[in-house]
Protein backbone atom coordinates (compact mmCIF):
# COMPACT_ATOMS: atom_id res chain seq x y z
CA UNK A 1 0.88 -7.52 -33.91
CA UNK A 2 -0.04 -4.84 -31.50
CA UNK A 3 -2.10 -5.70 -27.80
CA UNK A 4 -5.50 -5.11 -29.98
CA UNK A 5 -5.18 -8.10 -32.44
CA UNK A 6 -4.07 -5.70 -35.25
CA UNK A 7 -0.85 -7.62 -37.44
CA UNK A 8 0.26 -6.34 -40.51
CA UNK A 9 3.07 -7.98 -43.20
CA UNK A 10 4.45 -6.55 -46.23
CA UNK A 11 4.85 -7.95 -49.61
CA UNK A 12 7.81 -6.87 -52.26
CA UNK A 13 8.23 -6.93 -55.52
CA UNK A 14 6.01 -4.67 -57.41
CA UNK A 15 7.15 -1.86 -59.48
CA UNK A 16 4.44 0.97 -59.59
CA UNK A 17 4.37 4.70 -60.26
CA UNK A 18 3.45 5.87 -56.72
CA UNK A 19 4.63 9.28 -55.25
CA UNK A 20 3.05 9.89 -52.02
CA UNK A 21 1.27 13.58 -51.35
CA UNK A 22 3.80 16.07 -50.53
CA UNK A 23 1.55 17.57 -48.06
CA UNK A 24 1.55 14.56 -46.12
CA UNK A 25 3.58 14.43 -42.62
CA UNK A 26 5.99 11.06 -42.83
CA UNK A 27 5.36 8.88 -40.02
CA UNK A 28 8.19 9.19 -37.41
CA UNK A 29 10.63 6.26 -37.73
CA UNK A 30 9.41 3.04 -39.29
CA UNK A 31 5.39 3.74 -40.35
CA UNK A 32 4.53 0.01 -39.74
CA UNK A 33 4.99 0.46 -36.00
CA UNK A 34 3.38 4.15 -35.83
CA UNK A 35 0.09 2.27 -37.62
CA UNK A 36 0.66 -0.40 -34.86
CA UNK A 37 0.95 2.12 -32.26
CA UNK A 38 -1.78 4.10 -32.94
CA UNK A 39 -4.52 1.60 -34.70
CA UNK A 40 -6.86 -0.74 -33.26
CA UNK A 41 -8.81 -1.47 -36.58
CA UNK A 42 -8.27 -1.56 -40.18
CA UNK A 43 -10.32 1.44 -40.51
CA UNK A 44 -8.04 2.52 -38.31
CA UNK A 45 -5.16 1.53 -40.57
CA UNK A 46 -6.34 3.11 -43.22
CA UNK A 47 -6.55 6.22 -41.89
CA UNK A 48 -3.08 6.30 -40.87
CA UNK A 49 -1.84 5.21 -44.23
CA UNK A 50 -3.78 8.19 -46.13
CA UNK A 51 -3.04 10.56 -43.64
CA UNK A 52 0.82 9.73 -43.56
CA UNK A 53 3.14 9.68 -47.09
CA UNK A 54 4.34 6.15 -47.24
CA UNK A 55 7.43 6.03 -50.26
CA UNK A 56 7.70 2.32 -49.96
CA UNK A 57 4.22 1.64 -51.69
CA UNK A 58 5.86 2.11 -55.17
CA UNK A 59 7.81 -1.50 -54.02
CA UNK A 60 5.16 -3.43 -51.73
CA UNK A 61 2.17 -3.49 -49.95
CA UNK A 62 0.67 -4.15 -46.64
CA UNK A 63 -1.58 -6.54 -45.58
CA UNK A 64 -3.39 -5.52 -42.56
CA UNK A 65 -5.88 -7.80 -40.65
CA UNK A 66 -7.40 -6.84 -37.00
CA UNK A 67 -9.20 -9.41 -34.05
CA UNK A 68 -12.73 -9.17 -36.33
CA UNK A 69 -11.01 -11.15 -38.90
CA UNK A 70 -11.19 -8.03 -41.36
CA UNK A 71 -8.28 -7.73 -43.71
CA UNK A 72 -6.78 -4.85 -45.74
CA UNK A 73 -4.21 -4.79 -48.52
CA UNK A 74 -2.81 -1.10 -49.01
CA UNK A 75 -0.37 0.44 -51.76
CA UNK A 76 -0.76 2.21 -55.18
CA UNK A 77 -1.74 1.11 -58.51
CA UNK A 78 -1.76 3.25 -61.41
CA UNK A 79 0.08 6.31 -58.83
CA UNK A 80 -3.31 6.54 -57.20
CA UNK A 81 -3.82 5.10 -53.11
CA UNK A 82 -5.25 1.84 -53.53
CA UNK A 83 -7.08 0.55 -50.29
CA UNK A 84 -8.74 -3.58 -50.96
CA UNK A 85 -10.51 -4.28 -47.93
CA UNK A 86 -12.16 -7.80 -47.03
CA UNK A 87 -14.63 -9.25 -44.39
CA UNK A 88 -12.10 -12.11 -44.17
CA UNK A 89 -8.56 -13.04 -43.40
CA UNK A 90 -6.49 -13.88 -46.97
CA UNK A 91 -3.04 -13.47 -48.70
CA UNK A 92 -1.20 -12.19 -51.59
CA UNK A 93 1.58 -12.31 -53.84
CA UNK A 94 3.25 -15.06 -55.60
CA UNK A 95 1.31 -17.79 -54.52
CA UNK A 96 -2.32 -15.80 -54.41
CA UNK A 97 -3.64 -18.14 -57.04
CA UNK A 98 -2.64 -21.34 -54.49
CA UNK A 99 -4.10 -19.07 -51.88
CA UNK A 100 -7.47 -18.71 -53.40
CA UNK A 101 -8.04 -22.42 -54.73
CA UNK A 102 -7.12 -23.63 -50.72
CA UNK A 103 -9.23 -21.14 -49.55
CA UNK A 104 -11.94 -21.93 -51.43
CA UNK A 105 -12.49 -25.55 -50.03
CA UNK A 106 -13.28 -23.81 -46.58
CA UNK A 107 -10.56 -25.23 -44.62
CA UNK A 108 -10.95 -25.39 -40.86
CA UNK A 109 -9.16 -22.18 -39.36
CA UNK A 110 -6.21 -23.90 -37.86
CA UNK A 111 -2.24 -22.91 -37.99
CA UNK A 112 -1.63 -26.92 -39.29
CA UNK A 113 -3.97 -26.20 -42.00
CA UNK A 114 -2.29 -22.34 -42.77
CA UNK A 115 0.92 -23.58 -42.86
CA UNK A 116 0.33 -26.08 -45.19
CA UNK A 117 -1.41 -23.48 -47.40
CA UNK A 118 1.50 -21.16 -47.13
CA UNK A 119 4.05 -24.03 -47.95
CA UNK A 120 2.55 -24.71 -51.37
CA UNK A 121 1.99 -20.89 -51.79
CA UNK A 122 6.26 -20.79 -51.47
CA UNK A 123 8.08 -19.18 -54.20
CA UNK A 124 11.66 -20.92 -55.02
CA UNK A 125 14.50 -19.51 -56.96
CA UNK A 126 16.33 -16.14 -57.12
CA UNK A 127 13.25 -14.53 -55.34
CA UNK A 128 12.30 -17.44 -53.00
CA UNK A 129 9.95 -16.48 -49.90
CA UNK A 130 12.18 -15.94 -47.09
CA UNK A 131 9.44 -16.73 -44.63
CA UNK A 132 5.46 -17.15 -44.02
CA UNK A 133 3.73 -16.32 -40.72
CA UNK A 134 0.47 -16.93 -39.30
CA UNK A 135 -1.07 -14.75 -36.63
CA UNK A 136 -3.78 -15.79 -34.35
CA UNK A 137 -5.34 -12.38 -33.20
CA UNK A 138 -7.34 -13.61 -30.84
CA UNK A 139 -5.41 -15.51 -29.10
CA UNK A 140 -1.82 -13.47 -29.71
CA UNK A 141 0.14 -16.30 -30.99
CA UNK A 142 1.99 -16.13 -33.63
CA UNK A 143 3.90 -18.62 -35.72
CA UNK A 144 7.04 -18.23 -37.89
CA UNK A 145 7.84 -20.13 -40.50
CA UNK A 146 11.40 -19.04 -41.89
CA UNK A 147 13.41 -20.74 -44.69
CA UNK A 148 12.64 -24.36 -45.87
CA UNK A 149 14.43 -26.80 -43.37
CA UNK A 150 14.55 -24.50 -40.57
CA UNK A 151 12.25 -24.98 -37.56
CA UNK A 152 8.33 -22.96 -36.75
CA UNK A 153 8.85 -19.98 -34.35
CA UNK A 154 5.87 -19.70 -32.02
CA UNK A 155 5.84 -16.72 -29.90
CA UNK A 156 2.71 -15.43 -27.89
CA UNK A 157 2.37 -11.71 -27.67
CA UNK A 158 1.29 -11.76 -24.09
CA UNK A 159 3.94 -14.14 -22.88
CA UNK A 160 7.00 -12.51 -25.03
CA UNK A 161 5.39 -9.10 -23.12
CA UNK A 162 5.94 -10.57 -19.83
CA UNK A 163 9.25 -11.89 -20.35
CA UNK A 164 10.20 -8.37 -21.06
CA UNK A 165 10.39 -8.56 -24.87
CA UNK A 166 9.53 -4.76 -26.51
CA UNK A 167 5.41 -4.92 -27.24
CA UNK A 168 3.82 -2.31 -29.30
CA UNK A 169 1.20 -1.25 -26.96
CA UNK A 170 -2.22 0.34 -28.10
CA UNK A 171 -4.17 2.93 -25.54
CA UNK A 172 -7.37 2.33 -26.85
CA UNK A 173 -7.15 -0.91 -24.53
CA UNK A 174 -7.12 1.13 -21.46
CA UNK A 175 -10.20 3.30 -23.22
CA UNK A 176 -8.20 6.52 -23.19
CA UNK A 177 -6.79 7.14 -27.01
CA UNK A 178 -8.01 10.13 -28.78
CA UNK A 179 -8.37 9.56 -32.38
CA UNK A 180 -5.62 9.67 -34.67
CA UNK A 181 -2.70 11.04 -33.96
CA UNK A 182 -2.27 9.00 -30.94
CA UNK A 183 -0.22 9.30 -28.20
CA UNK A 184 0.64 5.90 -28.18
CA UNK A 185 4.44 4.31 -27.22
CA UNK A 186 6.88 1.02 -26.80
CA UNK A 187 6.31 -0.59 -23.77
């Protein structure tokens, strides 16, 4: 999660036929923190991701969700750029089809009622999910949920920030950031 309420997660697992545009620069270092470091918005996410070659889509995609409550899922399909974009926060992967029946009973937006979600959305076995987090972007907390029997993480962006923990930092706070690419840093 980055200062403007943008949080992103990646999901594993798929096998597509992706080969990102050759003419496209690679984002320096890990692309999840350029995006963070340079995008307020899932618009603005977007535009990083098309304007950057990302390899790893041919394995996962990324869900990315900003402060409005807008939600993106990125990768490939079919060796083409696929962007899904949503009005709402959601999920996906194993447990999507748990996801969307919970969902769809219009539960009250709390992280009791998420995490309860994401338990039943858990995949066990050889390719159990290794963790589920919630992010409130509003409020910059955000809560880890790691392997079964192991205890909730809760960590609050400004807090961690001011206990010297490494924040990615977005300009556009201070009303200065020129559009992409973006000058942006670690604090």
């Amino acid at each position: 999660m980055n200062t403007e309420g943008l949080a992103y997660d990646w999901v594993a697992g798929y096998t597509e036929k992706w080969e990102p545009d050759p003419n496209l620069p690679s984002a320096r270092g890990n692309s999840s923190q350029r995006m963070l470091e340079t995008c307020a918005t899932i618009n603005d996410a977007i535009a990083f991701y098309r304007t950057h070659a990302e390899p790893g889509f041919w394995r996962a995609k990324i869900l990315v969700a900003d402060r409005t409550g807008a939600s993106v899922i990125i990768g490939a399909k079919d060796g083409k750029f696929q962007v899904e974009s949503d009005n709402q926060c959601r999920g996906f992967g194993f447990g999507s089809r748990t996801l969307d029946q919970a969902l769809a009973k219009h539960p009250d937006p709390t992280a009791a009622n998420a995490f309860k979600i994401l338990r039943d959305c858990r995949q066990s076995g050889e390719y159990a999910t290794k963790y589920s987090n919630i992010y409130d972007l509003k409020s910059g907390d955000i809560f880890l949920y790691p392997f079964p029997g192991r205890d909730e993480v809760k960590l609050n962006l400004a807090l961690s920030s001011k206990k010297g923990a490494i924040i990615t930092t977005c300009p556009r706070s201070r009303n200065n950031c020129p559009r992409l690419p973006c000058p942006c840093r670690l604090t």
